[in-house]
C-alpha atoms as a PDB file:
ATOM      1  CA  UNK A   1      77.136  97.439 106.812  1.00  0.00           C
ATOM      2  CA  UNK A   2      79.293  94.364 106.741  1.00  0.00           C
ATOM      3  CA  UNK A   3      80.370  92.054 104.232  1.00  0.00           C
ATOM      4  CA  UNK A   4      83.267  89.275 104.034  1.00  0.00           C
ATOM      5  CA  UNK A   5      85.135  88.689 100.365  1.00  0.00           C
ATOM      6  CA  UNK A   6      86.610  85.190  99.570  1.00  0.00           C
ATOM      7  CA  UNK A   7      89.847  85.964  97.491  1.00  0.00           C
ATOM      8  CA  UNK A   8      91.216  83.198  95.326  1.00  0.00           C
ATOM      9  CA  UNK A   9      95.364  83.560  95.999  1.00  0.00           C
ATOM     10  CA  UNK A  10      97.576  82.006  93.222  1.00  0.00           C
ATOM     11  CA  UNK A  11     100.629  81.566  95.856  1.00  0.00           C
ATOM     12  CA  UNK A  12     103.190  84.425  96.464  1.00  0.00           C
ATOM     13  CA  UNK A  13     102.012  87.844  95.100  1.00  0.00           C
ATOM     14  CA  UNK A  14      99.622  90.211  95.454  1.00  0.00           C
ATOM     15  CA  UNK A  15      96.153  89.669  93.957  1.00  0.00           C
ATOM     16  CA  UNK A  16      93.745  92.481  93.457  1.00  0.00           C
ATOM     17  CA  UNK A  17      90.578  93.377  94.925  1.00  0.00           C
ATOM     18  CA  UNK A  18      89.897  97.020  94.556  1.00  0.00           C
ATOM     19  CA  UNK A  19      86.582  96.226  91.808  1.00  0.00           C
ATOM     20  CA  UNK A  20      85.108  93.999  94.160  1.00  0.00           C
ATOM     21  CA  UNK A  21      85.298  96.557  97.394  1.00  0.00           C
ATOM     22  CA  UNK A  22      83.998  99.351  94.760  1.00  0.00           C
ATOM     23  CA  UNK A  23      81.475  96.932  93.933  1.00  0.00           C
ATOM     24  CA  UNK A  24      80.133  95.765  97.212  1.00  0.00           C
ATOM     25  CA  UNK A  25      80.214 100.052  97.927  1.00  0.00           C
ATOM     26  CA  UNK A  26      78.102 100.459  94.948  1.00  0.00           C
ATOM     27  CA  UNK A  27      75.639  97.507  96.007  1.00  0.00           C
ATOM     28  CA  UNK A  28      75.080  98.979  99.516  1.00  0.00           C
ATOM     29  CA  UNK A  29      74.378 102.346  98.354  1.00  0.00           C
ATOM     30  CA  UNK A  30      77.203 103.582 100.126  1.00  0.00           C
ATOM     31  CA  UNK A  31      77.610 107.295 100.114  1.00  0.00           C
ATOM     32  CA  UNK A  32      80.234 109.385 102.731  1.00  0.00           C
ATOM     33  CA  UNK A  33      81.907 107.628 104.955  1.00  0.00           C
ATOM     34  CA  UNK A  34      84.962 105.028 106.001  1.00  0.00           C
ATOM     35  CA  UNK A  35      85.439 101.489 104.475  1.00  0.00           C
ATOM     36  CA  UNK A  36      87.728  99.026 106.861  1.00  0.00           C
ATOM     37  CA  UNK A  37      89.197  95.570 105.773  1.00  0.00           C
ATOM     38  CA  UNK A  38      90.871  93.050 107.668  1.00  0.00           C
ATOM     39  CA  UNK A  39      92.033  89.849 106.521  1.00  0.00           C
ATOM     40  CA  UNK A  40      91.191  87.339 108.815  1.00  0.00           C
ATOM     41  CA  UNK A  41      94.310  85.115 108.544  1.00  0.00           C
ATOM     42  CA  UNK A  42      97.997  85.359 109.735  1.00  0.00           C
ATOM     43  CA  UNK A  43     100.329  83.959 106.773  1.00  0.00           C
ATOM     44  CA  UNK A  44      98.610  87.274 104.095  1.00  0.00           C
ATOM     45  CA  UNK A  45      98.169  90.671 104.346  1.00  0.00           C
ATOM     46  CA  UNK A  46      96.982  94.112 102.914  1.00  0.00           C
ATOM     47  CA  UNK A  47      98.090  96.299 100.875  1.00  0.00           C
ATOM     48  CA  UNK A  48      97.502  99.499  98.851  1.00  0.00           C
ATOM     49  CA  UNK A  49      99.844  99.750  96.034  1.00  0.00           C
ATOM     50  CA  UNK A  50     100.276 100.954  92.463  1.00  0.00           C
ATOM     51  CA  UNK A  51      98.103  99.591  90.134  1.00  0.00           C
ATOM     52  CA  UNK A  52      99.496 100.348  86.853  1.00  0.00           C
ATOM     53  CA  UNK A  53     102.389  98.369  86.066  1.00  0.00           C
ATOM     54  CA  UNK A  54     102.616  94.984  87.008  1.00  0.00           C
ATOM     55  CA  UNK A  55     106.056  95.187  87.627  1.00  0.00           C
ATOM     56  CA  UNK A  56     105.577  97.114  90.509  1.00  0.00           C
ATOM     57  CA  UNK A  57     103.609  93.742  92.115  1.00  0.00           C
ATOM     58  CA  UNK A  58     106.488  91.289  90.941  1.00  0.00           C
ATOM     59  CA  UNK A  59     109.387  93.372  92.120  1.00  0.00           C
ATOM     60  CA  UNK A  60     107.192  93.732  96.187  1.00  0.00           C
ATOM     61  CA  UNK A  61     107.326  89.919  95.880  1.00  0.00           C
ATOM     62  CA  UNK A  62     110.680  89.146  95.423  1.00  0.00           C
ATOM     63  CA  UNK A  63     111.984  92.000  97.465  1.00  0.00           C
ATOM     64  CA  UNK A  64     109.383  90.417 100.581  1.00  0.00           C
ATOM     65  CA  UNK A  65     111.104  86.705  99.474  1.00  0.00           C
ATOM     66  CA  UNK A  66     114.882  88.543  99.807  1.00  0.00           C
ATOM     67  CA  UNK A  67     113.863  89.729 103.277  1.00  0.00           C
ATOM     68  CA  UNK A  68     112.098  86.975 104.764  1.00  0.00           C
ATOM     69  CA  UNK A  69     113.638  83.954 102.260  1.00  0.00           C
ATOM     70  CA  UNK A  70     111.405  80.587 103.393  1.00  0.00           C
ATOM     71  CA  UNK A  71     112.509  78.607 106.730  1.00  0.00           C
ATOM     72  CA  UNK A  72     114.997  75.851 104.937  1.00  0.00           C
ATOM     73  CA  UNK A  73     117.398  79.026 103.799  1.00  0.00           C
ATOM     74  CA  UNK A  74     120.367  78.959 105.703  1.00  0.00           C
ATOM     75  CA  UNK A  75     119.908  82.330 106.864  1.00  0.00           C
ATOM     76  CA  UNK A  76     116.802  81.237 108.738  1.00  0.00           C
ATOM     77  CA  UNK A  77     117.915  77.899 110.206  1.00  0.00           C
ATOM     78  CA  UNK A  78     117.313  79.634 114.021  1.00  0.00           C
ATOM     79  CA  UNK A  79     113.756  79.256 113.150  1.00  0.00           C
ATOM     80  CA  UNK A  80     111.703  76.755 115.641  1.00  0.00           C
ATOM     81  CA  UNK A  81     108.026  77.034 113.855  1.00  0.00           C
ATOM     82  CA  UNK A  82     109.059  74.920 110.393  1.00  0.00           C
ATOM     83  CA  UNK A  83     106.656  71.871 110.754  1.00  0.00           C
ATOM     84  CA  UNK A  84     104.173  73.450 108.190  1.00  0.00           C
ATOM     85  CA  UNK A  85     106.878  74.009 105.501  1.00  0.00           C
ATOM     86  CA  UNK A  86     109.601  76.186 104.552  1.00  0.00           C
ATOM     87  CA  UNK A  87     106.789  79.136 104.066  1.00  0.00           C
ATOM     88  CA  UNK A  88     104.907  78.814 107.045  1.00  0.00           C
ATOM     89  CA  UNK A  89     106.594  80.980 109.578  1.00  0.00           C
ATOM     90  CA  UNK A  90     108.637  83.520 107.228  1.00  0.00           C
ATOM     91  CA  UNK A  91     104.601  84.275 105.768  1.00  0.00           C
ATOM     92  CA  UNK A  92     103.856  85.043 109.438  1.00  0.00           C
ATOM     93  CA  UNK A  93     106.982  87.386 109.547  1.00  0.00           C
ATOM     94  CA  UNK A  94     105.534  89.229 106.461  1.00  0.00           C
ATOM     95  CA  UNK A  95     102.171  89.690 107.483  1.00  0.00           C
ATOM     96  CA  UNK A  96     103.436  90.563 110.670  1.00  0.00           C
ATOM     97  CA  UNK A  97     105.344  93.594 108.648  1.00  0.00           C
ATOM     98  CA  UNK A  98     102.682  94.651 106.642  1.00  0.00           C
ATOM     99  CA  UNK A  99      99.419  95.354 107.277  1.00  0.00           C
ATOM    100  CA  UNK A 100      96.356  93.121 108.202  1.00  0.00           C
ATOM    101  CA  UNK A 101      93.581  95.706 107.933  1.00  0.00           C
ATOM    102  CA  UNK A 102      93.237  99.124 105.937  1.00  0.00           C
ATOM    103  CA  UNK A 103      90.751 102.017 106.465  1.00  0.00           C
ATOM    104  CA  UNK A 104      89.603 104.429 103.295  1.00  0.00           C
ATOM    105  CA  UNK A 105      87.737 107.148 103.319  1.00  0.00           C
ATOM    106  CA  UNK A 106      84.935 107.074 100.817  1.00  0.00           C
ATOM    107  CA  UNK A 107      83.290 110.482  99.250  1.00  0.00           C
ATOM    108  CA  UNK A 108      79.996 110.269  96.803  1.00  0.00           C
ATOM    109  CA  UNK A 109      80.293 106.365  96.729  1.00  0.00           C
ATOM    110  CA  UNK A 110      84.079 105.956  95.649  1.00  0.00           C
ATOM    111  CA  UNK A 111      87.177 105.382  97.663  1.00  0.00           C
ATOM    112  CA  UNK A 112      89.402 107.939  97.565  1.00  0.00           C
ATOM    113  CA  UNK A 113      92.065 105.978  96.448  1.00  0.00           C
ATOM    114  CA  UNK A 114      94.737 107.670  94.434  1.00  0.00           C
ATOM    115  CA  UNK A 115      95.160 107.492  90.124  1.00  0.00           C
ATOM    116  CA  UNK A 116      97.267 104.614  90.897  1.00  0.00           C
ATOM    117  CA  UNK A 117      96.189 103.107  93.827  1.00  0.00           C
ATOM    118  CA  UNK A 118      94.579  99.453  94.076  1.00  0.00           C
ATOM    119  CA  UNK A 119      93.748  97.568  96.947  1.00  0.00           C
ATOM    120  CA  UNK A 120      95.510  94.034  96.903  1.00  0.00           C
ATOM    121  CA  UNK A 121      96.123  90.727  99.221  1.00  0.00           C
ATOM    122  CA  UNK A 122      99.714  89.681  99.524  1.00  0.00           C
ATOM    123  CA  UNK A 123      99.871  86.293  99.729  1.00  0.00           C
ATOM    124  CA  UNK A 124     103.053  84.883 101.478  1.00  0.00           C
ATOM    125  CA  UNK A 125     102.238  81.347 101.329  1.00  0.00           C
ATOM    126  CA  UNK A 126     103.502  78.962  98.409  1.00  0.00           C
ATOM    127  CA  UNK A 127     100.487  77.094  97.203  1.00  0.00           C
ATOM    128  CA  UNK A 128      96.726  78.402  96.623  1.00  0.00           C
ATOM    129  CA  UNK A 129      94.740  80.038  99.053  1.00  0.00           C
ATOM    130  CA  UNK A 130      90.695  80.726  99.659  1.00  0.00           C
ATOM    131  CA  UNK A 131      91.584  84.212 102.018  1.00  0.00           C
ATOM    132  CA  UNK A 132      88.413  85.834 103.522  1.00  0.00           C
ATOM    133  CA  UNK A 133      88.642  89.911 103.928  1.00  0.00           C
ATOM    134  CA  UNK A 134      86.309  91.285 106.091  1.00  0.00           C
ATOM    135  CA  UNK A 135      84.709  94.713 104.722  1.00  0.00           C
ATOM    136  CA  UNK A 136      82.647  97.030 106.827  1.00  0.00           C
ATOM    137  CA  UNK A 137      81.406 100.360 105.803  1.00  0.00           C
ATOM    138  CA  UNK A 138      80.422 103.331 108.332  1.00  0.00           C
ATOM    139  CA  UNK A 139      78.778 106.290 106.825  1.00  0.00           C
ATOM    140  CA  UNK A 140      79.151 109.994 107.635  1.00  0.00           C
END
């Protein structure tokens, strides 16, 4: 079973999607098995992370911005890739650091995420972004 997801971004941060994975899961029937993602770009990622406090999300992006600040920093200026804007190539860098695609195991119909656990895209570009995850599901 395969699926893709079109994720609205809002610019840096991490957006959410663990409802609409459990939903597509609940859709298909889905019972034991393994759920993969990949996000089919190269400036975002994914990432499992605490879902509770939105601090936790804030605090990921500015720590990501203090490692990889955008190209016109002066800590950057030996990047060559810059015609695309300032956030073009250090979003590459980050995606490059975290992951692109996640796997989760999935008992009785639900991930087995933990308590806190959500399933989010980073986005590492400045402006809006339509993302597409791919989703595919491969039972027991």
């Amino acid at each position: 079973m395969q699926t893709q997801l079109t994720i609205s971004t809002h610019g840096p941060g991490l957006t959410e999607i663990t409802r609409e994975v459990a939903d597509w899961l609940a859709r298909i029937g889905a019972r034991d098995g393994l759920v993969t993602l990949f996000i089919r770009h190269s400036s975002a990622s994914l990432l499992i992370q605490e879902n509770a406090d939105p601090e936790v999300q804030a605090d990921l992006t500015s720590f990501f911005h203090r490692l990889v600040p955008p190209s016109d920093d002066p800590a950057m200026a030996y990047l060559t890739h810059t015609y695309e804007g300032p956030d073009d190539m250090p979003g590459h860098i980050k995606a490059a650091l975290l992951p692109v695609s996640l796997q989760i195991p999935v008992a009785e119909g639900r991930m087995a995420l933990g308590t806190w656990q959500g399933i989010y895209v980073v986005e590492h570009r400045t402006r809006p972004h339509q993302r597409h995850v791919a989703l595919h599901f491969r039972a027991d």
